[in-house]
N, C-alpha and C. Protein backbone atom coordinates (compact mmCIF):
# COMPACT_ATOMS: atom_id res chain seq x y z
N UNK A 1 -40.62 5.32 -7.71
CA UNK A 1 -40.50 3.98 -7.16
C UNK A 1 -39.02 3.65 -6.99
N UNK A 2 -38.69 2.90 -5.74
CA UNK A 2 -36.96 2.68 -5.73
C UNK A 2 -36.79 1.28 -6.64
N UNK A 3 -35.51 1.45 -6.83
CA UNK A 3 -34.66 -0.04 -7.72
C UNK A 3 -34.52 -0.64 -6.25
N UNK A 4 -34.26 -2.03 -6.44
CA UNK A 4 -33.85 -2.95 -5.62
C UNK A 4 -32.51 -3.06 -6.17
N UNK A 5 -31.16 -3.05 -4.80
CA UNK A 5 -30.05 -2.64 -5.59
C UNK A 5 -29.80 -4.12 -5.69
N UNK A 6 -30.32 -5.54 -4.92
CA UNK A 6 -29.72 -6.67 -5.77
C UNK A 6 -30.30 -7.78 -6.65
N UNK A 7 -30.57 -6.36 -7.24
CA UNK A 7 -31.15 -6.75 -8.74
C UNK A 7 -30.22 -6.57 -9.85
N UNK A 8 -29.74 -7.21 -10.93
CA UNK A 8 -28.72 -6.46 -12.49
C UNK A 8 -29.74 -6.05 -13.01
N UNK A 9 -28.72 -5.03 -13.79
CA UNK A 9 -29.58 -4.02 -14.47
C UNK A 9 -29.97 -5.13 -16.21
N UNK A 10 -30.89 -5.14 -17.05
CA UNK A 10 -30.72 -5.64 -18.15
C UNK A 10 -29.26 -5.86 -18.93
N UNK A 11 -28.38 -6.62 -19.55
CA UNK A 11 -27.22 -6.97 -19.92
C UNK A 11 -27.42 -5.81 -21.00
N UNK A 12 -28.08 -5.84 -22.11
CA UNK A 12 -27.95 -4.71 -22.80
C UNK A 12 -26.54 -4.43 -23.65
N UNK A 13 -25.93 -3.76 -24.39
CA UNK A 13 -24.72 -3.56 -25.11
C UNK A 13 -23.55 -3.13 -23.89
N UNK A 14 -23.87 -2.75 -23.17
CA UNK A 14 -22.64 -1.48 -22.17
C UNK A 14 -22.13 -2.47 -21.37
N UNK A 15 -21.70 -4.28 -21.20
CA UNK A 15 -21.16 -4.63 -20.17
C UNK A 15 -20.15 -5.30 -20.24
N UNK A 16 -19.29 -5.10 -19.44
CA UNK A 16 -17.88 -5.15 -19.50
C UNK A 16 -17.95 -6.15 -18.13
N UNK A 17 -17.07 -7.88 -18.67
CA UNK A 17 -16.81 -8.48 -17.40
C UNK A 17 -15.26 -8.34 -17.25
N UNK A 18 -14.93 -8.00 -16.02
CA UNK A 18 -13.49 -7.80 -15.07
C UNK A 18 -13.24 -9.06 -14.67
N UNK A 19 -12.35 -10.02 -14.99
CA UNK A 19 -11.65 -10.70 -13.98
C UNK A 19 -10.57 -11.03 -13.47
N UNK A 20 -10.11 -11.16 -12.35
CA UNK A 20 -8.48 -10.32 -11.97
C UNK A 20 -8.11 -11.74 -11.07
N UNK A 21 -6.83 -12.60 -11.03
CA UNK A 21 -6.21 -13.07 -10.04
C UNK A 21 -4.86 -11.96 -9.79
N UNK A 22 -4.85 -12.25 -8.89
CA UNK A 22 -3.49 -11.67 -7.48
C UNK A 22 -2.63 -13.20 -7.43
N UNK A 23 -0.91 -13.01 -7.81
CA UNK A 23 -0.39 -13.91 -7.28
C UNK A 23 0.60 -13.42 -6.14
N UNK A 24 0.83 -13.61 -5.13
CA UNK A 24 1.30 -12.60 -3.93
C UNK A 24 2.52 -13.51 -3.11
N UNK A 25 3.37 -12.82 -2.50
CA UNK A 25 4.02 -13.28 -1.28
C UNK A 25 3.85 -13.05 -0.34
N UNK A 26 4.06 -13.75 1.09
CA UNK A 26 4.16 -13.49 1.95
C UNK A 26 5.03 -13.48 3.03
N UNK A 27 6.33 -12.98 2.27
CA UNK A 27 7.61 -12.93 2.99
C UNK A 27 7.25 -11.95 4.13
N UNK A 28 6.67 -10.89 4.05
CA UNK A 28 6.72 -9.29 4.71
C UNK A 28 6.29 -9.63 5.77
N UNK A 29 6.78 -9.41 7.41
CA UNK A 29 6.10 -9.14 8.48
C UNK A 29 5.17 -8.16 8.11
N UNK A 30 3.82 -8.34 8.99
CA UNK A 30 3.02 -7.53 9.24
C UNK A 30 2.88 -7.05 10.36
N UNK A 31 2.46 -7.52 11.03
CA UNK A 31 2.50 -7.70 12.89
C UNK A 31 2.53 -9.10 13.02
N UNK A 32 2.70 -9.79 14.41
CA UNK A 32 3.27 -10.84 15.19
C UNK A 32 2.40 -12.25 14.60
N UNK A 33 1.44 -11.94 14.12
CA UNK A 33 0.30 -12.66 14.05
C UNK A 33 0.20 -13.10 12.47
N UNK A 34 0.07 -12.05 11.56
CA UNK A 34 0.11 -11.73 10.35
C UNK A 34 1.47 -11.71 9.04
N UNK A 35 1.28 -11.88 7.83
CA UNK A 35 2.08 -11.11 6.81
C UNK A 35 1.59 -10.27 5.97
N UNK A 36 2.24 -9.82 5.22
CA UNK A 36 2.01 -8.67 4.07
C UNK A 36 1.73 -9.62 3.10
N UNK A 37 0.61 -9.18 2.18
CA UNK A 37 0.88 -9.65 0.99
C UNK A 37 1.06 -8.81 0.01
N UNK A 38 2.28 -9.29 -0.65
CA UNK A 38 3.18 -8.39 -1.79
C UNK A 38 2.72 -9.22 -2.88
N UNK A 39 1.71 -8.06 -3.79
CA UNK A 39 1.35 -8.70 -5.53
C UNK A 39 2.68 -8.76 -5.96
N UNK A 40 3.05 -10.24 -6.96
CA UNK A 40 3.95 -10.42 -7.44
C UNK A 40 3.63 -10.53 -8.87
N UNK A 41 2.53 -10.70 -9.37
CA UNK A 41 1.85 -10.78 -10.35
C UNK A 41 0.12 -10.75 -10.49
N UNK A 42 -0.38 -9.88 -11.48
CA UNK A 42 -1.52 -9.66 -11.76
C UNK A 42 -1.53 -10.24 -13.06
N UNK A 43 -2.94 -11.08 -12.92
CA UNK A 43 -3.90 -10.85 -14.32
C UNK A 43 -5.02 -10.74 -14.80
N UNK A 44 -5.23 -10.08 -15.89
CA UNK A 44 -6.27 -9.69 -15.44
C UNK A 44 -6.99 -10.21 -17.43
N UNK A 45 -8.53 -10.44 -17.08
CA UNK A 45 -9.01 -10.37 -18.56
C UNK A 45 -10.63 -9.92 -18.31
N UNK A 46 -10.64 -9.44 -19.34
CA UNK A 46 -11.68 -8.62 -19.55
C UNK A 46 -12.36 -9.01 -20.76
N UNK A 47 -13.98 -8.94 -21.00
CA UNK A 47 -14.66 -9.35 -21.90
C UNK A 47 -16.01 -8.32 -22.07
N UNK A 48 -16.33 -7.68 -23.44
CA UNK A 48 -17.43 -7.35 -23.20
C UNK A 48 -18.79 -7.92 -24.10
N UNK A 49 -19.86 -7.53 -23.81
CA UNK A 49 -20.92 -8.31 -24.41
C UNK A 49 -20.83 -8.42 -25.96
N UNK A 50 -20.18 -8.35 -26.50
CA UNK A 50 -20.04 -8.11 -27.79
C UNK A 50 -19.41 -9.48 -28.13
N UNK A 51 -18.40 -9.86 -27.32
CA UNK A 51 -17.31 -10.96 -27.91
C UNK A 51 -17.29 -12.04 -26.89
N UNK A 52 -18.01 -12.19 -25.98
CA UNK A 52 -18.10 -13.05 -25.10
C UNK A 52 -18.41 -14.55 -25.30
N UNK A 53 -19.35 -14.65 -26.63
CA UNK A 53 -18.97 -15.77 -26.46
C UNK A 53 -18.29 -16.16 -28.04
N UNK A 54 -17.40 -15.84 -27.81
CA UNK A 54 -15.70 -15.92 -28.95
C UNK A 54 -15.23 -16.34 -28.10
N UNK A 55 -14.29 -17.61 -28.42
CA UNK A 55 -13.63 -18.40 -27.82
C UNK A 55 -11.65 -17.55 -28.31
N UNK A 56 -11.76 -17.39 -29.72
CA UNK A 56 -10.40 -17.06 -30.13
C UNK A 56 -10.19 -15.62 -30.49
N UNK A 57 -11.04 -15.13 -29.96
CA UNK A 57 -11.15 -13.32 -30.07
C UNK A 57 -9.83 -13.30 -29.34
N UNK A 58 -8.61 -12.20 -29.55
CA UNK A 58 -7.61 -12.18 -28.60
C UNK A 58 -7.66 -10.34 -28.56
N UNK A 59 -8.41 -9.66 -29.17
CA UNK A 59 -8.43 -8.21 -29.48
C UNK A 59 -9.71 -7.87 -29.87
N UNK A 60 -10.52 -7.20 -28.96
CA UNK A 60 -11.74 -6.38 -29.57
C UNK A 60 -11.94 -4.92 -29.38
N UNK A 61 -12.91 -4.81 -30.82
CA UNK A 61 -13.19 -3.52 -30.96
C UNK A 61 -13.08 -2.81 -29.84
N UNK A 62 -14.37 -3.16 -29.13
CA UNK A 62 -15.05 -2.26 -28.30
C UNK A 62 -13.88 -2.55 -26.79
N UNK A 63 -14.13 -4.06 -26.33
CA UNK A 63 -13.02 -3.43 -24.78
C UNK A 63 -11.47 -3.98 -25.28
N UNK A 64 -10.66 -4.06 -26.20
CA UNK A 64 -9.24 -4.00 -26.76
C UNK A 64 -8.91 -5.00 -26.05
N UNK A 65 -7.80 -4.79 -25.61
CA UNK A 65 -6.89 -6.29 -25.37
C UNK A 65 -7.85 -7.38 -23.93
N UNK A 66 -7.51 -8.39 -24.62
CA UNK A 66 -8.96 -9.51 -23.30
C UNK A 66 -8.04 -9.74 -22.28
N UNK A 67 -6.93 -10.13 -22.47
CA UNK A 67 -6.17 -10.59 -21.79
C UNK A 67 -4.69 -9.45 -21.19
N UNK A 68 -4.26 -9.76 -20.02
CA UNK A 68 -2.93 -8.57 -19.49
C UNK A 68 -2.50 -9.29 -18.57
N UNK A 69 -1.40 -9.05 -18.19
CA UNK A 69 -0.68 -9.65 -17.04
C UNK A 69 0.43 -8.75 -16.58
N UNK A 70 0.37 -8.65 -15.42
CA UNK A 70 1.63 -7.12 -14.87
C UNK A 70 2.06 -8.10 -13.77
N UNK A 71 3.28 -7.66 -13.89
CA UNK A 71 4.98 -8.10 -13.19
C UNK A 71 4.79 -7.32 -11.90
């Protein structure tokens, strides 16, 4: 029998949430119309089912640092 792919699978122990902002410029020509956008900063945090709902967790076991931010 097929899966319906927009279906989630059961949450279960294995899930890891990703969430990422982009802070960007747009000095760069692109073409006439357009710019580049140049990441000037990422961040990113991550949570998995384990600690999710911890408000002051800042480090876990299972997915390590929640929080990152790159230059």
């Amino acid at each position: 029998m097929r899966q319906q792919m927009d279906v989630l699978p059961p949450a279960g122990e294995k899930v890891l949430y990703v969430f990422c902002d982009f802070e960007t410029t747009q000095n760069t020509d692109y073409t006439d119309k357009a710019n580049l956008h140049v990441p000037k900063l990422v961040c990113v945090q991550q949570v998995c089912s384990r600690c999710e709902d911890e408000e002051n967790v800042v480090d876990c076991v299972r997915c390590c640092k929640r929080k990152q931010s790159f230059w």
